[in-house]
C-alpha atoms as a PDB file:
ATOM      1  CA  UNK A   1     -69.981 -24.452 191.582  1.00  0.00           C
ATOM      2  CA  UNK A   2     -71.954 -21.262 191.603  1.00  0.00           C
ATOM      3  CA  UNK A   3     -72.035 -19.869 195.467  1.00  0.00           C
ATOM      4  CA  UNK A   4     -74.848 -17.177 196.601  1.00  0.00           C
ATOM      5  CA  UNK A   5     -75.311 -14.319 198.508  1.00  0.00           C
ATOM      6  CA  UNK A   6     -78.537 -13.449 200.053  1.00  0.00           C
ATOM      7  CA  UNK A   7     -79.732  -9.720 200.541  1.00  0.00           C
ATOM      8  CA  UNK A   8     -83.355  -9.957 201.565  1.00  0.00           C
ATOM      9  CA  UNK A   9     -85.655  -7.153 202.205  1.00  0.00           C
ATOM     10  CA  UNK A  10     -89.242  -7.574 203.103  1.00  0.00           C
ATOM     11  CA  UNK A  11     -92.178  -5.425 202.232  1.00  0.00           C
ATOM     12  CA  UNK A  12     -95.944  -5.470 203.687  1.00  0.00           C
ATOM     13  CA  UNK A  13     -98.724  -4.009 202.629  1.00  0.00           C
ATOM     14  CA  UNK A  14    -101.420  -3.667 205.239  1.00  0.00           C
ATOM     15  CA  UNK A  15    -103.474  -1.365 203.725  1.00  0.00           C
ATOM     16  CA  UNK A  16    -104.548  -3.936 201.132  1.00  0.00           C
ATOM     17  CA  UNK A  17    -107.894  -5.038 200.937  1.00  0.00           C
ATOM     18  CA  UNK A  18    -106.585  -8.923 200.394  1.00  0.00           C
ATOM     19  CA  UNK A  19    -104.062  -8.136 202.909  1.00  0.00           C
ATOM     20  CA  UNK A  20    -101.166  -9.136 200.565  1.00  0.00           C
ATOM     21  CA  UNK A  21     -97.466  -9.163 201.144  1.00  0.00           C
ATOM     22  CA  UNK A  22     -94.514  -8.280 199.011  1.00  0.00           C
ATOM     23  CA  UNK A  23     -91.282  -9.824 199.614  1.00  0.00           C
ATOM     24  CA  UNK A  24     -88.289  -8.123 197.137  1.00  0.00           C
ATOM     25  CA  UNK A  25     -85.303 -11.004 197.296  1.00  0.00           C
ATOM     26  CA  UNK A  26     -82.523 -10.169 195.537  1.00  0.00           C
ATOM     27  CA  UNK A  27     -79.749 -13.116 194.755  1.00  0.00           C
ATOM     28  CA  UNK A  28     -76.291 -12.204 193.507  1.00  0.00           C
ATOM     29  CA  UNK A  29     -75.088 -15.257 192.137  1.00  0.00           C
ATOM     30  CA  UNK A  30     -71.084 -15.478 192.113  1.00  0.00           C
ATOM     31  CA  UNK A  31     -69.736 -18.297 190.165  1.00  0.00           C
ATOM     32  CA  UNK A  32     -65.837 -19.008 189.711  1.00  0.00           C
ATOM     33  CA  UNK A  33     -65.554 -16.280 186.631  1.00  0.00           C
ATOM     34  CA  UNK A  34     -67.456 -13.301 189.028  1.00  0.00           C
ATOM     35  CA  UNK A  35     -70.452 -13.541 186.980  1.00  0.00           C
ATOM     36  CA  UNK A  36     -73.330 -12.204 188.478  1.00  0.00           C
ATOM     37  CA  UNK A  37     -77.123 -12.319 188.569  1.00  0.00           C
ATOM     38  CA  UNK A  38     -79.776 -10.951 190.154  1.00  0.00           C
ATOM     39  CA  UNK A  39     -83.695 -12.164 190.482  1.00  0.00           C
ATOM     40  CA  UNK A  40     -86.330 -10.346 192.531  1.00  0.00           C
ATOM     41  CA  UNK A  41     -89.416 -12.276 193.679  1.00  0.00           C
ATOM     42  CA  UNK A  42     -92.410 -11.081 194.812  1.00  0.00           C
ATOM     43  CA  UNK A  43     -94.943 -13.106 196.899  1.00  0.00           C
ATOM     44  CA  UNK A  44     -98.834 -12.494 197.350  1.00  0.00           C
ATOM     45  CA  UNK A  45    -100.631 -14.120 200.349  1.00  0.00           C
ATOM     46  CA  UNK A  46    -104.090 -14.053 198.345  1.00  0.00           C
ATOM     47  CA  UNK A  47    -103.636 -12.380 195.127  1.00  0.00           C
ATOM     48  CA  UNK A  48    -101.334 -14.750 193.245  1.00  0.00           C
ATOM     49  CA  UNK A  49    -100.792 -17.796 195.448  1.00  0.00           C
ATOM     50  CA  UNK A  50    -100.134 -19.817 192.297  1.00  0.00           C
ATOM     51  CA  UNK A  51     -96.970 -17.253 191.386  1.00  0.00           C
ATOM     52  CA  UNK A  52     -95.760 -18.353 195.101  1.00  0.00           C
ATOM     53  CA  UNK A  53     -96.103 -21.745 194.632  1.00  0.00           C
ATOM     54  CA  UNK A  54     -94.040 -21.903 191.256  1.00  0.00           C
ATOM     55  CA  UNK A  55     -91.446 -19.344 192.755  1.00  0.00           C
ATOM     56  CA  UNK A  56     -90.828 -21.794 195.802  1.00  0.00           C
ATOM     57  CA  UNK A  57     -90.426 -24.687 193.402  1.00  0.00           C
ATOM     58  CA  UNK A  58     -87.702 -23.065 191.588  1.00  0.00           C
ATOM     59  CA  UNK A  59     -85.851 -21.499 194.591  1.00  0.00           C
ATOM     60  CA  UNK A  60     -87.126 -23.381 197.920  1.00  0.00           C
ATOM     61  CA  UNK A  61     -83.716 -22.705 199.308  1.00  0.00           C
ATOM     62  CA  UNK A  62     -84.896 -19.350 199.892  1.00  0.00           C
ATOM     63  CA  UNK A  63     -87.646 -20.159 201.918  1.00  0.00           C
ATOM     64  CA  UNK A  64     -85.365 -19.988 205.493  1.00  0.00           C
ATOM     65  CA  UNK A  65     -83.400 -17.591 205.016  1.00  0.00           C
ATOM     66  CA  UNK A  66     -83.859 -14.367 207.255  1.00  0.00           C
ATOM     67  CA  UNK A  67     -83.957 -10.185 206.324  1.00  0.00           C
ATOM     68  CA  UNK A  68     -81.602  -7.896 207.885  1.00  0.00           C
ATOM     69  CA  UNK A  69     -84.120  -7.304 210.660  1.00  0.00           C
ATOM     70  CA  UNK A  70     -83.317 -11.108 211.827  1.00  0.00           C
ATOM     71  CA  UNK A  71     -87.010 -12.495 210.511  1.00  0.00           C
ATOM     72  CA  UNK A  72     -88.079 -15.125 207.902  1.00  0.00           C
ATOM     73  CA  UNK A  73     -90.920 -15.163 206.119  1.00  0.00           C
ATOM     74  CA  UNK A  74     -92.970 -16.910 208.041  1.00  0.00           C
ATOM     75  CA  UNK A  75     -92.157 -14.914 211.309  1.00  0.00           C
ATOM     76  CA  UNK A  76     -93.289 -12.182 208.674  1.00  0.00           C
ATOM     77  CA  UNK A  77     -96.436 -14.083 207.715  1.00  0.00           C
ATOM     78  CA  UNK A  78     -97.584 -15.923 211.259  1.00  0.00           C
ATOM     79  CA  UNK A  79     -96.861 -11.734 212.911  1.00  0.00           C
ATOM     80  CA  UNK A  80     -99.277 -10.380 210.583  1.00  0.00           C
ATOM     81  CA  UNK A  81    -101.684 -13.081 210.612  1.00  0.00           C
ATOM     82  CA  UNK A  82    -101.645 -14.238 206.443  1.00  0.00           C
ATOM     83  CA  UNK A  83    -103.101 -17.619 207.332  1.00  0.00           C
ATOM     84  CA  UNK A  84    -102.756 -18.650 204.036  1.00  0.00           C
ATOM     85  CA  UNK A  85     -99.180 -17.502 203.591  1.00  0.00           C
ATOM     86  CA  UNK A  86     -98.281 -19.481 206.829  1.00  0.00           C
ATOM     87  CA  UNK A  87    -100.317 -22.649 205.406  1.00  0.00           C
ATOM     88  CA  UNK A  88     -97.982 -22.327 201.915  1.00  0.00           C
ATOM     89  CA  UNK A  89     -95.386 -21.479 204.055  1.00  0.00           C
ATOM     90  CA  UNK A  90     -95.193 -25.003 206.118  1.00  0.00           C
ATOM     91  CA  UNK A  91     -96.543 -27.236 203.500  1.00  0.00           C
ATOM     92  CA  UNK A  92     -93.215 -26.138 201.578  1.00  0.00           C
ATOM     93  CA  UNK A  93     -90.858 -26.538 204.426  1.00  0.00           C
ATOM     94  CA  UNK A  94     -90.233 -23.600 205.901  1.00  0.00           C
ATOM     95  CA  UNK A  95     -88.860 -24.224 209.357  1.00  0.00           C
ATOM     96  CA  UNK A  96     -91.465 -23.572 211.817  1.00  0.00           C
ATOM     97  CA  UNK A  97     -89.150 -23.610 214.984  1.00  0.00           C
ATOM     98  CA  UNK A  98     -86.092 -20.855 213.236  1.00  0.00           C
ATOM     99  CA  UNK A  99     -85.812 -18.055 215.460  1.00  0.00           C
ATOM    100  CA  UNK A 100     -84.598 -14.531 215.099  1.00  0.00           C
ATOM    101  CA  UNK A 101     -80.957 -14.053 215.320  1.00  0.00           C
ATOM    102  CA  UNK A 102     -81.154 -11.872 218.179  1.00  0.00           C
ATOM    103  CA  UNK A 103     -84.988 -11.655 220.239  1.00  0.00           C
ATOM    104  CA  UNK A 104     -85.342 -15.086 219.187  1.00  0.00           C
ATOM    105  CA  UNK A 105     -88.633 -14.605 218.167  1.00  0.00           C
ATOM    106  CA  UNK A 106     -90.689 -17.717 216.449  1.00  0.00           C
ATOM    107  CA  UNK A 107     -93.803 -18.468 213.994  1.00  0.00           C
ATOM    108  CA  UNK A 108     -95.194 -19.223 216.865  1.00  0.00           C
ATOM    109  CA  UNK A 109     -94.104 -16.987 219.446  1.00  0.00           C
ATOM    110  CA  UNK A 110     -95.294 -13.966 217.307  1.00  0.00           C
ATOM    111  CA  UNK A 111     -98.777 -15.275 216.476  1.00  0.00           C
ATOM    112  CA  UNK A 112     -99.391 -16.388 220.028  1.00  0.00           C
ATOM    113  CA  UNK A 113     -98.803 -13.288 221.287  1.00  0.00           C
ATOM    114  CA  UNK A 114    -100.843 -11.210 218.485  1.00  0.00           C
ATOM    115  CA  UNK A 115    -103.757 -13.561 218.606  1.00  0.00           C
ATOM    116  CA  UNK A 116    -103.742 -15.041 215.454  1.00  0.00           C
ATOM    117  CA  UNK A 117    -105.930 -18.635 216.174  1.00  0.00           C
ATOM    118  CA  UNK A 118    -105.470 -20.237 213.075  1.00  0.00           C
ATOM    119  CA  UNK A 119    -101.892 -19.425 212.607  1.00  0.00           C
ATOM    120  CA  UNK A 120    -101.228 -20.881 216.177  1.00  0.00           C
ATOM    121  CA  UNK A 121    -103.329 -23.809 215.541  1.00  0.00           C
ATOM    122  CA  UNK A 122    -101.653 -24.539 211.715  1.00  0.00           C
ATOM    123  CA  UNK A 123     -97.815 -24.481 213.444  1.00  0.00           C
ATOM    124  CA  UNK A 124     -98.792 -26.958 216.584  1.00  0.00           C
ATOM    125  CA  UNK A 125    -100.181 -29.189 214.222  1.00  0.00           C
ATOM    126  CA  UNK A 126     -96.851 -29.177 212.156  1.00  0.00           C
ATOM    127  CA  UNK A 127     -95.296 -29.687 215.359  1.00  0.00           C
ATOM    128  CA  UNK A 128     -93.929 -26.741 216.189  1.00  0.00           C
ATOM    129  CA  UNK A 129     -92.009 -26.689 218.859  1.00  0.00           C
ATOM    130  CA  UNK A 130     -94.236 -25.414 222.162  1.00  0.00           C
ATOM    131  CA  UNK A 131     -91.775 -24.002 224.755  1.00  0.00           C
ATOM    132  CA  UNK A 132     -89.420 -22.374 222.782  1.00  0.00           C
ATOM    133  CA  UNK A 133     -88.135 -19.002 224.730  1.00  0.00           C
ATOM    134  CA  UNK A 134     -87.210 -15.719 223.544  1.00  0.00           C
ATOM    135  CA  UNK A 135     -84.355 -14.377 224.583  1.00  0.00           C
ATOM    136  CA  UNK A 136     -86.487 -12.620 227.351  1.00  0.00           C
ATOM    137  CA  UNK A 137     -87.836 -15.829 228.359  1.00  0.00           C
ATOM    138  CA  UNK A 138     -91.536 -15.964 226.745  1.00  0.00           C
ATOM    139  CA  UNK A 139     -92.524 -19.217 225.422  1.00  0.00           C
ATOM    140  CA  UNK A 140     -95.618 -19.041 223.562  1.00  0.00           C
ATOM    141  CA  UNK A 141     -98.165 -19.664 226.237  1.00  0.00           C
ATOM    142  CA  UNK A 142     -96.792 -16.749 228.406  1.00  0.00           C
ATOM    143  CA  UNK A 143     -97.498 -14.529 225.609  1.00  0.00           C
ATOM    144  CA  UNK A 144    -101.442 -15.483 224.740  1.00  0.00           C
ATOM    145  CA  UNK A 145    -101.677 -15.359 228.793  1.00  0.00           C
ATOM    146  CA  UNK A 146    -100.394 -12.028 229.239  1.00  0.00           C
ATOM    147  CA  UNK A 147    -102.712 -10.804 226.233  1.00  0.00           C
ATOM    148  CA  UNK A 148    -105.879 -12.690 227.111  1.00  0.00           C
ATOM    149  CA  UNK A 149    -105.709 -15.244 224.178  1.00  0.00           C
ATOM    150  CA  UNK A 150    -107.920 -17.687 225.976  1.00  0.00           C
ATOM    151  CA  UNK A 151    -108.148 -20.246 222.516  1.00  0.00           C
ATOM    152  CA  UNK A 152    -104.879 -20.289 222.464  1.00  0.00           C
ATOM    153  CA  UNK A 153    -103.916 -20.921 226.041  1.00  0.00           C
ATOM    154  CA  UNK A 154    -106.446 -23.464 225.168  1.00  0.00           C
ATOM    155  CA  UNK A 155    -104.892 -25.026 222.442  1.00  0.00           C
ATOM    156  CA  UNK A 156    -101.395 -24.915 223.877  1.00  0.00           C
ATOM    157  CA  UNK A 157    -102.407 -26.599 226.726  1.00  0.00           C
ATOM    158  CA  UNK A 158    -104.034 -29.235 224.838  1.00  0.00           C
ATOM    159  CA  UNK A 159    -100.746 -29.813 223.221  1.00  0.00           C
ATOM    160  CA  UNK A 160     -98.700 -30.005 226.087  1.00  0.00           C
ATOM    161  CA  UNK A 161     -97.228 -26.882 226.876  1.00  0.00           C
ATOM    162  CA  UNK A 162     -95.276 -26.685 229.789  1.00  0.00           C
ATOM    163  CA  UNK A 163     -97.578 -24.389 232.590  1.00  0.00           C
ATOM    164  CA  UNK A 164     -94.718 -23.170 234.868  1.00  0.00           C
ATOM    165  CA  UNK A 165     -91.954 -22.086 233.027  1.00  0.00           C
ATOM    166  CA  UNK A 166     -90.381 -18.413 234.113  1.00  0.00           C
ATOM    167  CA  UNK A 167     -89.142 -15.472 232.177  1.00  0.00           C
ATOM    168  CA  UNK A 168     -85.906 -14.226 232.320  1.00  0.00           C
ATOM    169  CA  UNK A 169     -86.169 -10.621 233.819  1.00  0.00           C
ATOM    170  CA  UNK A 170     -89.385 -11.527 235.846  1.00  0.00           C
ATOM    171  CA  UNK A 171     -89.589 -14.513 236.990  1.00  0.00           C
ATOM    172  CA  UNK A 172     -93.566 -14.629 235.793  1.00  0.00           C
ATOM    173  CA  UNK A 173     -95.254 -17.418 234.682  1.00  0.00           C
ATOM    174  CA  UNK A 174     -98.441 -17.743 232.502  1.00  0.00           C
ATOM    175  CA  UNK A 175    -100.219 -17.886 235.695  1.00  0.00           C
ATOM    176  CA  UNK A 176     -98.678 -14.907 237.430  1.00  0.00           C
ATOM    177  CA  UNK A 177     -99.428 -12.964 234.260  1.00  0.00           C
ATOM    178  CA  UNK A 178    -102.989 -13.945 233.541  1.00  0.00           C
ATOM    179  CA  UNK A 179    -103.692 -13.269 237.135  1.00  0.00           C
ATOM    180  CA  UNK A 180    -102.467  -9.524 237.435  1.00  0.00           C
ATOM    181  CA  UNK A 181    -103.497  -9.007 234.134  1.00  0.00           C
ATOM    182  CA  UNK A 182    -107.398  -9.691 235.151  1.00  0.00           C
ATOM    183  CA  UNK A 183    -108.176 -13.022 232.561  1.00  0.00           C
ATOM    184  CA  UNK A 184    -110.530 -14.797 234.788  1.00  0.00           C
ATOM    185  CA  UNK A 185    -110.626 -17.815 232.179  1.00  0.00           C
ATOM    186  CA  UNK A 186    -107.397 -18.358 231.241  1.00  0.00           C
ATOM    187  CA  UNK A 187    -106.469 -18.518 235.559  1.00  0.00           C
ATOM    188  CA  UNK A 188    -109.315 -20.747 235.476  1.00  0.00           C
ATOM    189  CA  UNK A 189    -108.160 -22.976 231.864  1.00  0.00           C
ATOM    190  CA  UNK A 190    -104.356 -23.070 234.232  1.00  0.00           C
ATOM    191  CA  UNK A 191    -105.366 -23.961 237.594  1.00  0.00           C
ATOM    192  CA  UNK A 192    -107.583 -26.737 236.028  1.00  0.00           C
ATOM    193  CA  UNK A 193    -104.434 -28.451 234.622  1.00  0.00           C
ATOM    194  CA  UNK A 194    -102.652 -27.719 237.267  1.00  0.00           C
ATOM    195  CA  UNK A 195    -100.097 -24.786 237.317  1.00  0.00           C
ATOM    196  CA  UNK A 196     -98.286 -23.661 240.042  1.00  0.00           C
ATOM    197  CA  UNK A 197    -100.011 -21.563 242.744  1.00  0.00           C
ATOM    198  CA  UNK A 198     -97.317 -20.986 244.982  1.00  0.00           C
ATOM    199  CA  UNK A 199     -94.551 -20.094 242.502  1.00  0.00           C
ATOM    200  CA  UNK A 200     -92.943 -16.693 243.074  1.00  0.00           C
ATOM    201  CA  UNK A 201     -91.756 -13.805 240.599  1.00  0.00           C
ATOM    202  CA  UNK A 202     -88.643 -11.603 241.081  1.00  0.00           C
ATOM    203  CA  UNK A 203     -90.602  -9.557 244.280  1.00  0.00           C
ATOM    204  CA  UNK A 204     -91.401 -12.359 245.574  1.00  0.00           C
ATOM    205  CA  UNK A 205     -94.929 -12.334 244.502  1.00  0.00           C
ATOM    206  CA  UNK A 206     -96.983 -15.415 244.088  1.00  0.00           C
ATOM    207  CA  UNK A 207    -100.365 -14.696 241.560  1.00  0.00           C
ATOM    208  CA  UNK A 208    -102.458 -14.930 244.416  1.00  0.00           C
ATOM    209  CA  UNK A 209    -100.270 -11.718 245.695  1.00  0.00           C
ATOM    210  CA  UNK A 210    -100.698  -9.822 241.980  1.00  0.00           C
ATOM    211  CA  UNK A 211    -104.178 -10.427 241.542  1.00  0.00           C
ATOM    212  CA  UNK A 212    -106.412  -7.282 241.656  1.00  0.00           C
ATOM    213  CA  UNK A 213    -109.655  -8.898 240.468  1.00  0.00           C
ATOM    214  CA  UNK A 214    -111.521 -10.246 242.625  1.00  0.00           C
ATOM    215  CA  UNK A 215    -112.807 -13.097 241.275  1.00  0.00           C
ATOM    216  CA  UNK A 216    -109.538 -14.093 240.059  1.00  0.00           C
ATOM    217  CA  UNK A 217    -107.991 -13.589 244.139  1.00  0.00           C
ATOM    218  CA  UNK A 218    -111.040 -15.900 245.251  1.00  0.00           C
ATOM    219  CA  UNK A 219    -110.292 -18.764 242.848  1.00  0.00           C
ATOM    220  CA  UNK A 220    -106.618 -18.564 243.335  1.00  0.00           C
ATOM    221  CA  UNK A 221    -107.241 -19.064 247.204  1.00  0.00           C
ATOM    222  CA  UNK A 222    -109.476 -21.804 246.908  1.00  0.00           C
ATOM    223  CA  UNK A 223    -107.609 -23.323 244.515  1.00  0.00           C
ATOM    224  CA  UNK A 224    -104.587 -23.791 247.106  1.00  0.00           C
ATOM    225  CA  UNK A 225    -106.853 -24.422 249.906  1.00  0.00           C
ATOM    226  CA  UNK A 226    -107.936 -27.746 247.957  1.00  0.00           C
ATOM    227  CA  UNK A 227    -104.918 -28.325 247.128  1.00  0.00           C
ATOM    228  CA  UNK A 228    -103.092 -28.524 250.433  1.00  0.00           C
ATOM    229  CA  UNK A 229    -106.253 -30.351 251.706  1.00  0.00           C
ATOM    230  CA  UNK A 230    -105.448 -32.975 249.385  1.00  0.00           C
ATOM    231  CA  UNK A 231    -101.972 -32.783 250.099  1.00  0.00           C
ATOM    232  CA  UNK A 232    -102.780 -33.252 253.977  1.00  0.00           C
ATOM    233  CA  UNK A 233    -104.747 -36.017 252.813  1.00  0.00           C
ATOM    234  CA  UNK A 234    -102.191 -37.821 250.738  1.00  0.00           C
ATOM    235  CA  UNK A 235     -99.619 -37.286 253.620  1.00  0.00           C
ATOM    236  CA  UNK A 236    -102.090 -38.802 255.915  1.00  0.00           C
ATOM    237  CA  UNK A 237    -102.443 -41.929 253.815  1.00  0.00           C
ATOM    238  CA  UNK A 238     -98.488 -42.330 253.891  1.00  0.00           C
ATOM    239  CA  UNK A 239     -98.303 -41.758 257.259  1.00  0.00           C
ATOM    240  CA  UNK A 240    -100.914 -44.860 258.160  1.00  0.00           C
ATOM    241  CA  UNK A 241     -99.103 -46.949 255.088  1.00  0.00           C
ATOM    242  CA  UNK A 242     -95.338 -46.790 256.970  1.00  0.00           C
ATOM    243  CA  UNK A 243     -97.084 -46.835 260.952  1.00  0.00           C
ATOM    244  CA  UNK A 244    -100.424 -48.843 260.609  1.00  0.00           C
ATOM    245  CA  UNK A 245    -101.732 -46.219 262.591  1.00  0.00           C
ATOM    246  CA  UNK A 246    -104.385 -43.898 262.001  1.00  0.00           C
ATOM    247  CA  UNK A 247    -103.876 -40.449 261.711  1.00  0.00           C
ATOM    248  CA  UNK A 248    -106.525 -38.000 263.309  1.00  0.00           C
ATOM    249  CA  UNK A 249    -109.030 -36.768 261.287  1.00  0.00           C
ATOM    250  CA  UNK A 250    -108.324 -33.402 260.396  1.00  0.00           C
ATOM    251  CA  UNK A 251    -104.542 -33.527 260.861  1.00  0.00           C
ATOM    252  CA  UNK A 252    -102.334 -31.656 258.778  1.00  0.00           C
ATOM    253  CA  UNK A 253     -99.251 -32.557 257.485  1.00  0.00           C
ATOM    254  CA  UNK A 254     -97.532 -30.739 260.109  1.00  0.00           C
ATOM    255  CA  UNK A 255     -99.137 -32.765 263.191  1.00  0.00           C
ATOM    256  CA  UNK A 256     -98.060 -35.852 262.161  1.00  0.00           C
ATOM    257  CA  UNK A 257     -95.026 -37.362 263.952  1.00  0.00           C
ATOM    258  CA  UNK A 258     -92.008 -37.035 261.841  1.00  0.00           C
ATOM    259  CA  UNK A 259     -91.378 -40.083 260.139  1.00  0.00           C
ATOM    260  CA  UNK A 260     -87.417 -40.083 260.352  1.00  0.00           C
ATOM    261  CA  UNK A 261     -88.728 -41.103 264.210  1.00  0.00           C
ATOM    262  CA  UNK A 262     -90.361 -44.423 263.147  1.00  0.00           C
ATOM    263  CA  UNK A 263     -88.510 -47.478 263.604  1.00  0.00           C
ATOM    264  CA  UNK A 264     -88.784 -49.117 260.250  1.00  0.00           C
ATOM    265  CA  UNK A 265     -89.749 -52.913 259.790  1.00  0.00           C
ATOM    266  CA  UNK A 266     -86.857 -55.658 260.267  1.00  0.00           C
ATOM    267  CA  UNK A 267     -84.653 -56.137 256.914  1.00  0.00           C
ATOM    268  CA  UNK A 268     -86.755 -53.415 254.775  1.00  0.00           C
ATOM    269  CA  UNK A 269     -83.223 -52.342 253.785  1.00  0.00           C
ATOM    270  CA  UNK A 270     -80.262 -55.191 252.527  1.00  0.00           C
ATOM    271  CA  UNK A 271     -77.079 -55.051 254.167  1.00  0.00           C
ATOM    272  CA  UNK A 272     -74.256 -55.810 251.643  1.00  0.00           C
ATOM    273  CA  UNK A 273     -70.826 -56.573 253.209  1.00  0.00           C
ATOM    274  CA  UNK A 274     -67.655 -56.507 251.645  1.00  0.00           C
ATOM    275  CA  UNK A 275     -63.916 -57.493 253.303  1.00  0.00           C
ATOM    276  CA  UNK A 276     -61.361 -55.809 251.529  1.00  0.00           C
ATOM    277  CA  UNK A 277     -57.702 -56.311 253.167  1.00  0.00           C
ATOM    278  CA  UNK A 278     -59.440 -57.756 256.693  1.00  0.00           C
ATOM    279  CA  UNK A 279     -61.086 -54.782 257.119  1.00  0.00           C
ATOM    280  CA  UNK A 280     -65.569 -55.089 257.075  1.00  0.00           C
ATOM    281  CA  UNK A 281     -67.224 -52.647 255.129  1.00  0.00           C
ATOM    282  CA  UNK A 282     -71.024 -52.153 255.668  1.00  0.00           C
ATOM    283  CA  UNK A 283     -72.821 -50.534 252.756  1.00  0.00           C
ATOM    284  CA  UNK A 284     -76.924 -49.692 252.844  1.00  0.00           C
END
């Protein structure tokens, strides 16, 4: 049973007008009697696409398997935006949710953060895992809202990314970064599906606190002014639900008598007794 090593190095070319990328894998194979062999591959995102295709169907095993830097190829691929590498890529099962060894850096991660549309929209359809953190604690959505990627907040969103998650060192949220960082429609895509206003970062700054914009401060504050308004509101409607009584128009939730007060309605809780030994024991 032959058993291999893998020493991968990866090589792009920016400067190429088709924007193709070199990857230079070499493979000792080490059977039982030390033979070895070695096989370099080279992949082209546009040039020679049908080269990648028949080098992944003899060797897909070496489709996961990460460079001394900690990345696969498609962290490699989604980073530097080769669409159509990250397409090949996925439709030959590369694991769209590996992350690196150390940053923990994903596909998705990377393109989300350098604004690659596409890439972002070609991993969430393979179901790429959305909330993934790095070891800093950026998901994917953090990223596109710190750099103004308003499609992709967009898409992520649509997908179900979670809206309040914190970094590590920070404490910031997408909101708290799109806010200071002065994207008026990504606060706006947020605080339509609902992210936290009132949510506070390491300081102790909410995004209403970090905004410097001005249009972005005046939406934040309406935004929570409608929202405790319908907060009053819903605590109003509990209040007349448990009392029967009205509550004064107007009345925040802080004017209302405090419920613990209220005598609650005969036998709306079961008594369950239990002898044990003659002695009564009364459990609610």
């Amino acid at each position: 049973m032959a058993f291999f090593k893998f020493t991968p190095e990866w090589h792009f070319l920016n400067s190429h007008p088709n924007g193709i990328f070199y990857l230079k894998y070499s493979i000792e194979g080490m059977s039982n009697n030390s033979n070895r062999k070695a096989k370099r591959f080279k992949y082209a995102k546009n040039g020679n696409k049908v080269e990648i295709e028949k080098l992944l169907d003899e060797r897909v095993d070496i489709i996961n398997v990460r460079d001394e830097n900690g990345f696969t190829a498609l962290m490699y691929a989604s980073d530097k935006g080769y669409t159509d590498t990250v397409k090949l890529l996925v439709e030959k099962g590369a694991d769209i949710n590996f992350q690196h060894r150390e940053e923990g850096y994903t596909a998705l991660t990377l393109a989300s953060q350098e604004g690659h549309t596409e890439i972002v929209r070609l991993l969430v359809d393979a179901e790429a895992k959305l909330d993934i953190q790095e070891i800093n604690g950026f998901t994917a959505l953090i990223y596109a809202s710190s750099y103004g990627h308003t499609e992709i907040v967009e898409i992520l969103i649509q997908k179900g990314a979670k809206l309040d998650i914190q970094d590590i060192n920070f404490y910031d949220t997408a909101l708290i970064r799109a806010s200071y960082r002065g994207h008026t429609e990504i606060v706006r895509l947020l605080l339509e599906k609902g992210a936290d206003i009132n949510l506070k970062n390491k300081d102790g700054k909410t995004a209403i606190d970090l905004a410097e914009d001005p249009e972005i401060k005046k939406m934040l504050l309406k935004a929570k002014e409608e929202r405790n308004e319908r907060s009053g509101q819903e605590h109003a409607f509990g209040y007349e639900k448990m009392t029967g009584q009205s509550a004064k128009p107007g009345s925040g939730p802080t004017n209302f008598p405090k419920l613990a007060g209220i005598k609650r309605p005969r036998g709306s809780r079961k008594r369950r007794a239990s002898r044990r030994k003659g002695t009564r024991r009364v459990a609610y």
